[in-house]
N, C-alpha and C. Protein backbone atom coordinates (compact mmCIF):
# COMPACT_ATOMS: atom_id res chain seq x y z
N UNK A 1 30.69 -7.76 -14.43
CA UNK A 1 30.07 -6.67 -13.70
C UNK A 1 30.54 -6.75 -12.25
N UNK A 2 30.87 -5.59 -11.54
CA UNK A 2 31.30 -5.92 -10.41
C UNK A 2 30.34 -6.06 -9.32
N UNK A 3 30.34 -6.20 -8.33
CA UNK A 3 29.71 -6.07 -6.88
C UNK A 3 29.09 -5.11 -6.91
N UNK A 4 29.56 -3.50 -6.44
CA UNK A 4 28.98 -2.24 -6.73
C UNK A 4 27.88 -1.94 -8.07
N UNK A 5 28.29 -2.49 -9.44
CA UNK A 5 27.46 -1.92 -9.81
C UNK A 5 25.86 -2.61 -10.08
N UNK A 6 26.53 -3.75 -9.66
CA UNK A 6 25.46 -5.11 -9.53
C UNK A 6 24.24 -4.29 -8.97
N UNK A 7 25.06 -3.91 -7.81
CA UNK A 7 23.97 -3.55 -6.60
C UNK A 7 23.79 -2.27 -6.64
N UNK A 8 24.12 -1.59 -7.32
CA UNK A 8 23.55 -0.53 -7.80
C UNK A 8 22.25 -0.26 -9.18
N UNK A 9 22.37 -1.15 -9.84
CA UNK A 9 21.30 -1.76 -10.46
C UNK A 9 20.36 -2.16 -10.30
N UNK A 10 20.35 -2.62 -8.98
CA UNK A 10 19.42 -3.49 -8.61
C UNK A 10 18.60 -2.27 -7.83
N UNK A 11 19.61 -1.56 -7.17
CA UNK A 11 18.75 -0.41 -6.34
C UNK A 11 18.07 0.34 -6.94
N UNK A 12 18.68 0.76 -8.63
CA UNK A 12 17.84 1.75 -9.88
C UNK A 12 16.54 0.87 -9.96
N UNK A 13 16.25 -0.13 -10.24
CA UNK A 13 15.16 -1.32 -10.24
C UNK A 13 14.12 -1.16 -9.13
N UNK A 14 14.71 -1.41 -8.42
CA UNK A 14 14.25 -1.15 -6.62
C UNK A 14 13.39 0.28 -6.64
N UNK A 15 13.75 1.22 -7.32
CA UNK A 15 13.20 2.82 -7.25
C UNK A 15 12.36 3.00 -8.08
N UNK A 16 12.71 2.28 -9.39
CA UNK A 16 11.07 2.22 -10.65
C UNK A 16 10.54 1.26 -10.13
N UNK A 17 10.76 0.22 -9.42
CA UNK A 17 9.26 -0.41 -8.53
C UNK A 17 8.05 0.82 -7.60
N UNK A 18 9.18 0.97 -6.93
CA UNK A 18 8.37 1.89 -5.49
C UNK A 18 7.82 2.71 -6.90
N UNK A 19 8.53 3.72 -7.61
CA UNK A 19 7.60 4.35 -8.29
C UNK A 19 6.19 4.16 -8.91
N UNK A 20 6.85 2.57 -9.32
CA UNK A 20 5.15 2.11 -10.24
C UNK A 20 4.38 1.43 -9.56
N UNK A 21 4.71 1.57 -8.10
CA UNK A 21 3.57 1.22 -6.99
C UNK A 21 3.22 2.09 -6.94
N UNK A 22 3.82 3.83 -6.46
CA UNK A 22 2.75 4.92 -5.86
C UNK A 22 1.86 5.26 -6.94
N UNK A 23 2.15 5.27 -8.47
CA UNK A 23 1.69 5.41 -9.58
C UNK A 23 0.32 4.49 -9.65
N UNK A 24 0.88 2.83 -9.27
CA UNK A 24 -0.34 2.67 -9.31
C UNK A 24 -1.78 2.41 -8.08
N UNK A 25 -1.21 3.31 -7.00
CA UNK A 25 -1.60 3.09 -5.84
C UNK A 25 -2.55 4.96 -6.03
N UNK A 26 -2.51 5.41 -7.02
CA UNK A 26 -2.97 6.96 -7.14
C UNK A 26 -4.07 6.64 -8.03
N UNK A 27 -4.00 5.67 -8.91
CA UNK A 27 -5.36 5.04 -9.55
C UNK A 27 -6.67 4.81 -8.47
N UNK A 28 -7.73 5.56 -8.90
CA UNK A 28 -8.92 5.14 -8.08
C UNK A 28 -9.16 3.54 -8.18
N UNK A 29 -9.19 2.98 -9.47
CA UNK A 29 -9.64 1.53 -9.99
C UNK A 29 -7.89 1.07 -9.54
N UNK A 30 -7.06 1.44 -8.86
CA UNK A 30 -5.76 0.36 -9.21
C UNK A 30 -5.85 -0.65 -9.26
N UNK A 31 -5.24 -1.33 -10.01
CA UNK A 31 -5.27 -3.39 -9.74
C UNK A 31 -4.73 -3.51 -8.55
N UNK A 32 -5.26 -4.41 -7.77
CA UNK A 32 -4.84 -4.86 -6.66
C UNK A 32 -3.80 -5.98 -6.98
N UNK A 33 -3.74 -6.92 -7.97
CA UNK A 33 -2.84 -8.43 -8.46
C UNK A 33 -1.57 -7.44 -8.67
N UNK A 34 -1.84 -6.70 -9.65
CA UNK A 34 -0.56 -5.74 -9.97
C UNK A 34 0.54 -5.18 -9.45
N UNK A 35 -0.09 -4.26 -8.63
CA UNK A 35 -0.15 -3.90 -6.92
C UNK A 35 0.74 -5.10 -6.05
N UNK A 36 0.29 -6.28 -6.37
CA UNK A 36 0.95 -7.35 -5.31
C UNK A 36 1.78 -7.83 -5.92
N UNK A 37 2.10 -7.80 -7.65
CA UNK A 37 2.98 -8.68 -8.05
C UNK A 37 4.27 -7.65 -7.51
N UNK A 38 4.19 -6.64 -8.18
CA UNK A 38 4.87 -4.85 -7.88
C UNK A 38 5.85 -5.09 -6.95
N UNK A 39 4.67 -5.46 -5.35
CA UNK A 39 5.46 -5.36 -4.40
C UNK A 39 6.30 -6.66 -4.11
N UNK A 40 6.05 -7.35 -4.57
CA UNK A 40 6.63 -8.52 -4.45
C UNK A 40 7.45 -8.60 -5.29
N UNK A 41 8.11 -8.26 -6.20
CA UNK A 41 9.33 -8.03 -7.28
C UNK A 41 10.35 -7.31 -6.47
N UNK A 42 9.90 -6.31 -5.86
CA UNK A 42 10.77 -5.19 -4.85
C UNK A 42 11.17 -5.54 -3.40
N UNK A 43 10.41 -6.53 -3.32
CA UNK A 43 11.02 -7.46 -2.21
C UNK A 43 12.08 -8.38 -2.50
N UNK A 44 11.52 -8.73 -3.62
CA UNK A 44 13.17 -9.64 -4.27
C UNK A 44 14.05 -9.07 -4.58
N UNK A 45 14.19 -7.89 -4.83
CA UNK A 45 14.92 -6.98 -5.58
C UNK A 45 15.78 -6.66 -4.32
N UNK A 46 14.75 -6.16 -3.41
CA UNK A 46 15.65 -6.07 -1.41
C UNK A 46 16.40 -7.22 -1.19
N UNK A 47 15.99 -8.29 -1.05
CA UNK A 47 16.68 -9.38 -0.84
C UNK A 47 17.89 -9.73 -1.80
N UNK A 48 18.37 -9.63 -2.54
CA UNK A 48 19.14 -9.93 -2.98
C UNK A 48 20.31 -8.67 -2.89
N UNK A 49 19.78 -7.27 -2.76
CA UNK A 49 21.01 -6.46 -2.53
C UNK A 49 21.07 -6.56 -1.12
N UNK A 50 20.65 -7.01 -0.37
CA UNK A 50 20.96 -7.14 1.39
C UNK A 50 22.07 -8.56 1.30
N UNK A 51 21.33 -9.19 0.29
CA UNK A 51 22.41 -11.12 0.67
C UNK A 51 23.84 -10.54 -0.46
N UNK A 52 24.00 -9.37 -1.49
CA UNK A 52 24.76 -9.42 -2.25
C UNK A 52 25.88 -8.05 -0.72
N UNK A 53 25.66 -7.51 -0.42
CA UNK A 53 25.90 -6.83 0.61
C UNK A 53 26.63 -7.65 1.75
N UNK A 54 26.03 -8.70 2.41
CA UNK A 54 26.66 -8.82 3.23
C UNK A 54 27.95 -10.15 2.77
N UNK A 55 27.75 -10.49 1.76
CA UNK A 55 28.99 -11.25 0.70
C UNK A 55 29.93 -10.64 0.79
């Protein structure tokens, strides 16, 4: 797999996160753990196309 599409993958990933945060941020009851694991997957998901980027 190359560079580009690596990190282009990762960015498709990156976009069904944010999605299934606002999704679950529109829930009256949302899980809050959920919610934090969510965002914290999409932070890793950032970090690694920023460190695969500047490679």
């Amino acid at each position: 797999m190359s560079l580009e599409s690596r990190i282009k993958e990762l960015s498709e990933r990156h976009k069904r996160l944010d999605a299934a945060i606002a999704a679950e941020l529109k829930h009256p009851a949302g899980d809050d753990v959920r919610i934090h694991e969510l965002k914290r997957k999409k932070l890793r998901l950032k970090d690694e196309i920023a460190s695969l980027r500047t490679n």
